[in-house]
N, C-alpha and C. Protein backbone atom coordinates (compact mmCIF):
# COMPACT_ATOMS: atom_id res chain seq x y z
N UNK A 1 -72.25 -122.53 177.64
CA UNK A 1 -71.07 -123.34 177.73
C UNK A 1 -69.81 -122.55 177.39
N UNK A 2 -69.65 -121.50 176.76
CA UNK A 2 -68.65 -120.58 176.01
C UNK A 2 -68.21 -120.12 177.70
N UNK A 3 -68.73 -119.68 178.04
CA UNK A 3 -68.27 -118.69 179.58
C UNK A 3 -67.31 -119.80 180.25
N UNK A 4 -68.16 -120.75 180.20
CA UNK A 4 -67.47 -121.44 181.19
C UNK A 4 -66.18 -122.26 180.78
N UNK A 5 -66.02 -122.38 179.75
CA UNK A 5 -64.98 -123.18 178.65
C UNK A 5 -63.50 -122.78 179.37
N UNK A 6 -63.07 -121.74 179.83
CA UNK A 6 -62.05 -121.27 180.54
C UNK A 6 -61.47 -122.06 181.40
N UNK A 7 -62.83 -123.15 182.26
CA UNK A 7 -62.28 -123.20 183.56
C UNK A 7 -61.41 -124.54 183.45
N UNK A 8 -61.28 -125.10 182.61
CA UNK A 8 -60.56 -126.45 182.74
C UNK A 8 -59.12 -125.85 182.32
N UNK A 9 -59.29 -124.44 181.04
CA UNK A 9 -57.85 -124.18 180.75
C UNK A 9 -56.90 -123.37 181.64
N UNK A 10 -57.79 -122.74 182.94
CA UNK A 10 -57.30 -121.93 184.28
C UNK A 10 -57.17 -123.08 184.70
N UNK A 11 -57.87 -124.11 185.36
CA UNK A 11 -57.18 -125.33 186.11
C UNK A 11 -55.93 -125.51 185.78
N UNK A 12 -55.78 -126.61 184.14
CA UNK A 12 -54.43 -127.06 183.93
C UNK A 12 -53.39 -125.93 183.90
N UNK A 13 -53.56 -124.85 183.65
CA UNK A 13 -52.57 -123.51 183.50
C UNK A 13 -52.11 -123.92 185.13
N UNK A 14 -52.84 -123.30 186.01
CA UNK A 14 -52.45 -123.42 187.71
C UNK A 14 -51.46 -124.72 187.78
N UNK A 15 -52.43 -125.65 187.48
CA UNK A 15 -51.71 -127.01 188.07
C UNK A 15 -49.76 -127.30 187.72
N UNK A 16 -50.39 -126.55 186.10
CA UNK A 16 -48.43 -126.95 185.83
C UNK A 16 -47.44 -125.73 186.01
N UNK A 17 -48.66 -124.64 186.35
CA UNK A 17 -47.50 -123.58 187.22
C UNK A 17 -46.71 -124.57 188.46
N UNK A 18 -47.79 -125.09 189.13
CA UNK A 18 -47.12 -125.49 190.66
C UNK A 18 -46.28 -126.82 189.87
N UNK A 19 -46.18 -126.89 189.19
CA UNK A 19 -45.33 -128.06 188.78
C UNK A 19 -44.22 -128.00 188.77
N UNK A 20 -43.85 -126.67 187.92
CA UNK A 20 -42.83 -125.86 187.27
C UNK A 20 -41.58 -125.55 188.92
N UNK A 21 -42.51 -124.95 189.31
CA UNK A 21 -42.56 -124.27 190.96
C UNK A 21 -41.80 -125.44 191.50
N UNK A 22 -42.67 -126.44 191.91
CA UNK A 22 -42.08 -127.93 192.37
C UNK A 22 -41.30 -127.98 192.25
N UNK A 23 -40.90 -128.40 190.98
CA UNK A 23 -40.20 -129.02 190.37
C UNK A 23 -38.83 -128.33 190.14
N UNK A 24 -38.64 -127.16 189.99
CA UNK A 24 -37.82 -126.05 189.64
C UNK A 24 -36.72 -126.33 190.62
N UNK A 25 -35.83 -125.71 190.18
CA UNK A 25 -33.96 -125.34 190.83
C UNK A 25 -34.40 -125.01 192.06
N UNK A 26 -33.65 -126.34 193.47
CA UNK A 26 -33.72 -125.40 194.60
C UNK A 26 -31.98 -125.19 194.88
N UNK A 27 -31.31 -124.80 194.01
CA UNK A 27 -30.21 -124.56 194.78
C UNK A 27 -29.63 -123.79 195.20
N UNK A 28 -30.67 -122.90 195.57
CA UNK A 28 -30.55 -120.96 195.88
C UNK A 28 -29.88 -120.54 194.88
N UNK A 29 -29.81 -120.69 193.79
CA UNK A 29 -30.14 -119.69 193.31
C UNK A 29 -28.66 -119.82 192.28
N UNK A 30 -28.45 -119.35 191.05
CA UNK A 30 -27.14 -119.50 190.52
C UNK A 30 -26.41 -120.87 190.20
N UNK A 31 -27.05 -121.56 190.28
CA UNK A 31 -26.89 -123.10 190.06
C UNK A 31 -25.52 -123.66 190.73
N UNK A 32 -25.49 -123.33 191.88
CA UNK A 32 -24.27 -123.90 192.57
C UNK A 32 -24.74 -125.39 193.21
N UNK A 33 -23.46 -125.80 193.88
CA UNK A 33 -23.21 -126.84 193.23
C UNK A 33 -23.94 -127.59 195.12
N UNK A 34 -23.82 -129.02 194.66
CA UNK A 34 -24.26 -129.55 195.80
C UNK A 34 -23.29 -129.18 197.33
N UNK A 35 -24.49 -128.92 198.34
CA UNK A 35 -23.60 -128.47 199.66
C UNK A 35 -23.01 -129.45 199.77
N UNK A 36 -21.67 -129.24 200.63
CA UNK A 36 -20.58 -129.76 201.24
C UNK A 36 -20.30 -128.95 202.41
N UNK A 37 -19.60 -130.15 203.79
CA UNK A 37 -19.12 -129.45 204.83
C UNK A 37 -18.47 -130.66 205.12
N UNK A 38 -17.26 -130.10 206.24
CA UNK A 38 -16.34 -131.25 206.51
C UNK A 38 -16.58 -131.01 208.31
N UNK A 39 -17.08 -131.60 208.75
CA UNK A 39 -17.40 -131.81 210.31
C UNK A 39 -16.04 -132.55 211.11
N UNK A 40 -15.43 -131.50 212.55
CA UNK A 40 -14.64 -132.18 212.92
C UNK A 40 -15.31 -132.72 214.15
N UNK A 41 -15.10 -134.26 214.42
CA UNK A 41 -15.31 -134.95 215.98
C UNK A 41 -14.22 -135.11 216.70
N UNK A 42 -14.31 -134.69 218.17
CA UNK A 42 -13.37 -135.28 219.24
C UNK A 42 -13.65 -136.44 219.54
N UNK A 43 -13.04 -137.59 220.16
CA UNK A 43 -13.54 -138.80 220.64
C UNK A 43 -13.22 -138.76 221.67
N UNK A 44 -13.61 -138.33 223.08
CA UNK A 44 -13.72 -138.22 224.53
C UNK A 44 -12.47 -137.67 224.27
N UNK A 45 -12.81 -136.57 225.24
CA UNK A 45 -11.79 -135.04 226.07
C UNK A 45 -10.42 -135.95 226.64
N UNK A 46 -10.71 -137.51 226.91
CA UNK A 46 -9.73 -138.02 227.68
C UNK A 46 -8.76 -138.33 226.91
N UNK A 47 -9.30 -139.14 225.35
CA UNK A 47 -7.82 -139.54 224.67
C UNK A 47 -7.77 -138.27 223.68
N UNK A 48 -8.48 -137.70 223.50
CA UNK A 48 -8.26 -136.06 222.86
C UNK A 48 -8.26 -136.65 221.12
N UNK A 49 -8.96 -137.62 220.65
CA UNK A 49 -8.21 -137.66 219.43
C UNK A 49 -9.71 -136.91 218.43
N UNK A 50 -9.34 -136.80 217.16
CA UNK A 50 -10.36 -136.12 216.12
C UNK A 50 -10.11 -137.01 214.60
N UNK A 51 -11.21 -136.99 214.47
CA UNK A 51 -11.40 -137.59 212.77
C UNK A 51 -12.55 -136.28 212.28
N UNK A 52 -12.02 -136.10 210.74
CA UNK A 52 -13.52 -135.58 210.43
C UNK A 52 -14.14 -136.63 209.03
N UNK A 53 -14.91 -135.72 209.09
CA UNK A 53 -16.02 -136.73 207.86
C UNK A 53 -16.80 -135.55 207.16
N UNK A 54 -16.98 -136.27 205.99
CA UNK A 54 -17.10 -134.92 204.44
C UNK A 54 -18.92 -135.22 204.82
N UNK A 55 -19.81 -134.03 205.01
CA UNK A 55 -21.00 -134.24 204.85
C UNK A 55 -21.58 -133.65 203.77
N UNK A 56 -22.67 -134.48 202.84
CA UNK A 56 -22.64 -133.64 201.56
C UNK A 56 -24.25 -133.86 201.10
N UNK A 57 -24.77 -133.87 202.34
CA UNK A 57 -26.45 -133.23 202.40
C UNK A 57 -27.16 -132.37 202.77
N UNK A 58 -28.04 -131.49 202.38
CA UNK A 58 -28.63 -130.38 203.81
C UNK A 58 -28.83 -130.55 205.03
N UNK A 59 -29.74 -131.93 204.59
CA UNK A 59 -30.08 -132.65 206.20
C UNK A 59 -28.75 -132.85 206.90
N UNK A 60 -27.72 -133.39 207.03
CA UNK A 60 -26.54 -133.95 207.15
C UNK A 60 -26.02 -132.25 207.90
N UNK A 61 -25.51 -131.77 207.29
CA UNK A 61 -25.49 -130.27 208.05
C UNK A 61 -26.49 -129.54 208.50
N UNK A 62 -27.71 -130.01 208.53
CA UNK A 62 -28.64 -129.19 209.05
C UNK A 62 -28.31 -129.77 210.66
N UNK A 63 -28.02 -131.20 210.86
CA UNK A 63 -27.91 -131.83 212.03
C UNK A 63 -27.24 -131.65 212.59
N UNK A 64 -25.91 -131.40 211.85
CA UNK A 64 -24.60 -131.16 212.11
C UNK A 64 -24.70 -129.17 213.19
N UNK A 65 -25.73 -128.55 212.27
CA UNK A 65 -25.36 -127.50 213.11
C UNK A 65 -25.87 -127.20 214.22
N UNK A 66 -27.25 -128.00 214.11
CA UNK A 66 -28.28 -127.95 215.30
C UNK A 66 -27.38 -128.48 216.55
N UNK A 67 -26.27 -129.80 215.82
CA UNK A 67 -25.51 -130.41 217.19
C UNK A 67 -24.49 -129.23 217.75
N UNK A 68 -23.47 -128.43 216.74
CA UNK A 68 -23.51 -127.17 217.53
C UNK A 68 -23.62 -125.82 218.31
N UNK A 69 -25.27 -125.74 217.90
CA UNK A 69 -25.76 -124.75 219.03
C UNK A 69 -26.59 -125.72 220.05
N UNK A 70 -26.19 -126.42 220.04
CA UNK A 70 -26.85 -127.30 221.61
C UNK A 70 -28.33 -127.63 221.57
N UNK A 71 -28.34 -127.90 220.40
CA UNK A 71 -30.07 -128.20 219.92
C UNK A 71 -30.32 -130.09 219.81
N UNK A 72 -31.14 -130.15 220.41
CA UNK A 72 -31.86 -131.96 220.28
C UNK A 72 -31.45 -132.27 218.70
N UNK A 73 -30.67 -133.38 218.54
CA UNK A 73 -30.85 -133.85 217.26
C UNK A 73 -29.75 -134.66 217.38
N UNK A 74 -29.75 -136.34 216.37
CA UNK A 74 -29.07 -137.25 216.40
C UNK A 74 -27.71 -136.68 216.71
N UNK A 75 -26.94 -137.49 217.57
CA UNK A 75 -25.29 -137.10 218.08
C UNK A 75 -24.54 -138.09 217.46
N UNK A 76 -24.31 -139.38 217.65
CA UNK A 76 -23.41 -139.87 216.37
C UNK A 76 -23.54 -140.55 215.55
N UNK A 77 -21.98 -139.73 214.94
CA UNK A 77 -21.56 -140.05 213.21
C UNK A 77 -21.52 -141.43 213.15
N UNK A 78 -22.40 -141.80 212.18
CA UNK A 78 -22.22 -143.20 211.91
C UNK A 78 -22.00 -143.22 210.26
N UNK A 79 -20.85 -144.40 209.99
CA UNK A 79 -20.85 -144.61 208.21
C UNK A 79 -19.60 -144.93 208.22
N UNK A 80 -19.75 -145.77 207.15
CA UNK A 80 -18.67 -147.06 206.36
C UNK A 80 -16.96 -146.37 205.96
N UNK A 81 -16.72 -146.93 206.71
CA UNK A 81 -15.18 -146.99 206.75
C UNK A 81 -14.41 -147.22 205.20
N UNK A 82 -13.37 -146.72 204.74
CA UNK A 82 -12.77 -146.89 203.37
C UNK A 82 -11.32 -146.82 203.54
N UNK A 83 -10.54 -147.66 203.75
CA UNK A 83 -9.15 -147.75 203.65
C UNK A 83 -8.55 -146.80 202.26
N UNK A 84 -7.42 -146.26 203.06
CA UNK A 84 -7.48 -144.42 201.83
C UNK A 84 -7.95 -143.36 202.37
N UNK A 85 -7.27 -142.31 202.11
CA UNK A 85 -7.81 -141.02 202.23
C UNK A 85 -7.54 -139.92 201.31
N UNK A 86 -7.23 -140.30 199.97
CA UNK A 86 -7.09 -139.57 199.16
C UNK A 86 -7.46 -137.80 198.89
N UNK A 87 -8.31 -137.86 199.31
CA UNK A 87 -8.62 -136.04 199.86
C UNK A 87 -8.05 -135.65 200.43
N UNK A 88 -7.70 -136.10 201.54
CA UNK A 88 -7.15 -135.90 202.79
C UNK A 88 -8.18 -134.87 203.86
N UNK A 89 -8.90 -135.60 203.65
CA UNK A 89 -10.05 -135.40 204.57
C UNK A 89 -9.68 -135.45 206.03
N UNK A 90 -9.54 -136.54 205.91
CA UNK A 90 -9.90 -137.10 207.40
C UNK A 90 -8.05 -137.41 207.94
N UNK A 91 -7.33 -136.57 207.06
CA UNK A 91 -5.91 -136.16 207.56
C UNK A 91 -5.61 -136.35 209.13
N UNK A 92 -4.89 -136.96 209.94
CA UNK A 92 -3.61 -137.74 209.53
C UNK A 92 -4.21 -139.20 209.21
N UNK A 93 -5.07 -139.85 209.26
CA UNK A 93 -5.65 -141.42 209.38
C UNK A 93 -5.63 -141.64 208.13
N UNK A 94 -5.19 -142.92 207.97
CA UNK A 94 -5.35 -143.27 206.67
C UNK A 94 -6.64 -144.08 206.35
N UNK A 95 -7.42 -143.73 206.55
CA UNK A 95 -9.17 -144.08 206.26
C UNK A 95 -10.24 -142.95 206.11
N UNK A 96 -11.25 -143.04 205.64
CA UNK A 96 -12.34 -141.88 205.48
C UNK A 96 -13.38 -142.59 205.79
N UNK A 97 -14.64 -141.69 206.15
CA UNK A 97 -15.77 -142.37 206.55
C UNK A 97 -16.60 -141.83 204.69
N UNK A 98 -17.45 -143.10 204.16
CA UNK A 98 -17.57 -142.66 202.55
C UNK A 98 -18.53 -141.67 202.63
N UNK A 99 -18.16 -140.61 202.19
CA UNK A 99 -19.63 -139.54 202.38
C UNK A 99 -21.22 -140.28 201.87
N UNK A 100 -21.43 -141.48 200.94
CA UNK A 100 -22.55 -141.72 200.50
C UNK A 100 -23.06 -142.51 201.44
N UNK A 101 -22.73 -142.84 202.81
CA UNK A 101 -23.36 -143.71 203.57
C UNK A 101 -23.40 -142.84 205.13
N UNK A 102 -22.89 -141.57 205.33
CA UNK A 102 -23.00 -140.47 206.64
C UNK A 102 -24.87 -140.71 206.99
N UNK A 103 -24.71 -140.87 208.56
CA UNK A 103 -25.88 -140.48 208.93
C UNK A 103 -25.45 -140.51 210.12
N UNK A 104 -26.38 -139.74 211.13
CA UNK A 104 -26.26 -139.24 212.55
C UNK A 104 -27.44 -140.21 212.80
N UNK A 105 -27.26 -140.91 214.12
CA UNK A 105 -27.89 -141.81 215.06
C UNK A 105 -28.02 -141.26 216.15
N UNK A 106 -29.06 -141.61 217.27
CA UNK A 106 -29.49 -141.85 218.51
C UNK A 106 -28.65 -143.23 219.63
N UNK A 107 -28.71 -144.15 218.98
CA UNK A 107 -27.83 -145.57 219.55
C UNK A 107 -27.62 -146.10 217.92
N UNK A 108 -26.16 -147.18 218.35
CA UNK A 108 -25.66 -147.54 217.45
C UNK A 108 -25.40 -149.08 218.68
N UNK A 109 -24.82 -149.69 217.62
CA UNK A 109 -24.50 -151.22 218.40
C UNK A 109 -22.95 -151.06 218.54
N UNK A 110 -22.59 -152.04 219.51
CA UNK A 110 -21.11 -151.30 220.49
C UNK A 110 -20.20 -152.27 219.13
N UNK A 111 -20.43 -152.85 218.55
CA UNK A 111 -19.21 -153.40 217.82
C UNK A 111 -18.52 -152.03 216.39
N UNK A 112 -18.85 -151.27 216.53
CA UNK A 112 -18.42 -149.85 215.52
C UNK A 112 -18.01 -148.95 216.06
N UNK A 113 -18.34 -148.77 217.88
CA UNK A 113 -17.73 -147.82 218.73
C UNK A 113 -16.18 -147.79 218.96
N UNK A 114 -15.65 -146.52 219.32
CA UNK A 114 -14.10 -146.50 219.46
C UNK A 114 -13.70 -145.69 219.28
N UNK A 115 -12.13 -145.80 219.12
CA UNK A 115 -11.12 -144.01 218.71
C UNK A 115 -10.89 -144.44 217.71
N UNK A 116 -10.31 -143.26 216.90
CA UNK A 116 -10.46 -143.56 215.14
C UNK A 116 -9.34 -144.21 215.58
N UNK A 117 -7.97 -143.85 216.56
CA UNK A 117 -6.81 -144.74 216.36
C UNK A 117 -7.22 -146.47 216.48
N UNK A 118 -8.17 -146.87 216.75
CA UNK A 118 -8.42 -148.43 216.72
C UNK A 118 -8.90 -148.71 215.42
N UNK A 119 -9.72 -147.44 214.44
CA UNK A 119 -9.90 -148.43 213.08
C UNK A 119 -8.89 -147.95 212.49
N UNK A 120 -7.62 -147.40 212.71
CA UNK A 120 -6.37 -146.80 212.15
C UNK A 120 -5.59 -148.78 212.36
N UNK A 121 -6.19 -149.20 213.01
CA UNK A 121 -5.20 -150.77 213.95
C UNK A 121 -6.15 -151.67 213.52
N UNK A 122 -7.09 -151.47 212.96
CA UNK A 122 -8.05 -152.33 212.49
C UNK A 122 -8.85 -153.19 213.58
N UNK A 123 -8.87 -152.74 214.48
CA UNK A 123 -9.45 -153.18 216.01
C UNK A 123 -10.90 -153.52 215.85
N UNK A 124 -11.38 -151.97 215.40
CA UNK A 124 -13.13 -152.25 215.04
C UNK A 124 -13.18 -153.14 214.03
N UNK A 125 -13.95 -154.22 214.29
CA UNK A 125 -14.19 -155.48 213.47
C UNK A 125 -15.27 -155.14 212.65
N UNK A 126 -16.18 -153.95 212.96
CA UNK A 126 -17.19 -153.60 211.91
C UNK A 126 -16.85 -152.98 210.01
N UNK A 127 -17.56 -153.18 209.18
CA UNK A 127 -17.34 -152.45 208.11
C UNK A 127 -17.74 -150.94 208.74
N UNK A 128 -18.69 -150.66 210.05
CA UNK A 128 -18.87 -148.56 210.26
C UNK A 128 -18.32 -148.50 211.15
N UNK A 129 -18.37 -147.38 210.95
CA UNK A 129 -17.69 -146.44 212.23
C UNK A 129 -18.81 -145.87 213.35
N UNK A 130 -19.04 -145.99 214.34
CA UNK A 130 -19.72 -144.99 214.90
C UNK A 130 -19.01 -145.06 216.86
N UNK A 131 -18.58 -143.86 216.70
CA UNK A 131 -18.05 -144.21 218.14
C UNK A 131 -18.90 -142.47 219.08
N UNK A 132 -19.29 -143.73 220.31
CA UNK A 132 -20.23 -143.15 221.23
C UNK A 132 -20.12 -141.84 221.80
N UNK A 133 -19.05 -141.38 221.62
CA UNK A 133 -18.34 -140.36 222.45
C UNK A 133 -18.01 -139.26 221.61
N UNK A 134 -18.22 -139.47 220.65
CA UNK A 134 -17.93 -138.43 219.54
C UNK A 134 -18.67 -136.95 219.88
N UNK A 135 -18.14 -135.78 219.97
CA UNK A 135 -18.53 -134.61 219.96
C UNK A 135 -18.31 -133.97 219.01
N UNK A 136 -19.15 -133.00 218.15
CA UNK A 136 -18.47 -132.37 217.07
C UNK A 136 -18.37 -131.10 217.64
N UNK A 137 -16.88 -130.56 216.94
CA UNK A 137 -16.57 -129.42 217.58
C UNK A 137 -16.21 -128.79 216.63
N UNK A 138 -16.10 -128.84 215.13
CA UNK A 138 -16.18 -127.50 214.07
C UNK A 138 -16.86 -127.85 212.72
N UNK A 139 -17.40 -127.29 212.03
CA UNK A 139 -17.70 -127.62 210.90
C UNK A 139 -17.79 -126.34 209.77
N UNK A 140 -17.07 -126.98 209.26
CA UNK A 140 -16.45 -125.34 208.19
C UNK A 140 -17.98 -126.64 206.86
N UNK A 141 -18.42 -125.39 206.19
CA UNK A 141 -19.65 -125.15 205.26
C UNK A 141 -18.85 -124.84 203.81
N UNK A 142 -18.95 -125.36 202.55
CA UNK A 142 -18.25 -124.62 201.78
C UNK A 142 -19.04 -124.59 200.72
């Protein structure tokens, strides 16, 4: 029984290595701080207009970049509208889309679609935003 007495204390040793591992800092490294990127959208080439929106997930920019190298992945910005723009994010509009509710969709329902100048007029009757036509065309990473 002596020989073998080891093997339960090599088990739990392993197990809460991978724990540690798990569980451990993924934030590459140096403890920086949660990603952020500010994504700009056009809303159709025709009325030329742009809003951006603060994205502040991996996933969220992982999507965001896949949408600009021309890769399959949800196309629009959808998320809750906030009268204010205190950052000045989403400069000249006086509204922001709230970063804690951003997600990229496949279809959205037509009552949130539009140019930001209509929820600038309060036109969109929805509490979100998601308008169909949206292309993103820069996204600075910081």
């Amino acid at each position: 029984m002596g020989a073998r007495s080891w093997v339960p204390a090599a088990c739990l040793l392993a197990f809460s290595t991978s724990l540690v591992v798990a569980c451990g800092d993924d934030s590459g490294g140096g403890g920086s701080a949660d990603p952020r990127a500010i994504a700009t959208f056009q809303v159709t080439e025709e009325h030329g207009e742009t809003f951006r929106v603060e994205l502040t997930s991996p996933e969220l920019i992982d999507n965001a970049r896949k949408l600009l190298a021309g890769d399959g992945a949800p196309i629009i910005p959808v998320g809750k509208v906030v009268r204010g723009d205190p950052d000045g994010v989403n400069s000249p509009w006086g509204w922001h889309i709230d970063p804690s509710t951003v997600e990229f969709a496949d279809v959205t329902t037509e009552v949130c679609d539009g140019l930001p100048s209509d929820v600038e007029k309060d036109i969109i009757t929805s509490p979100l935003y998601c308008p169909w036509s949206a292309k993103l065309i820069d996204l600075l990473v910081s």
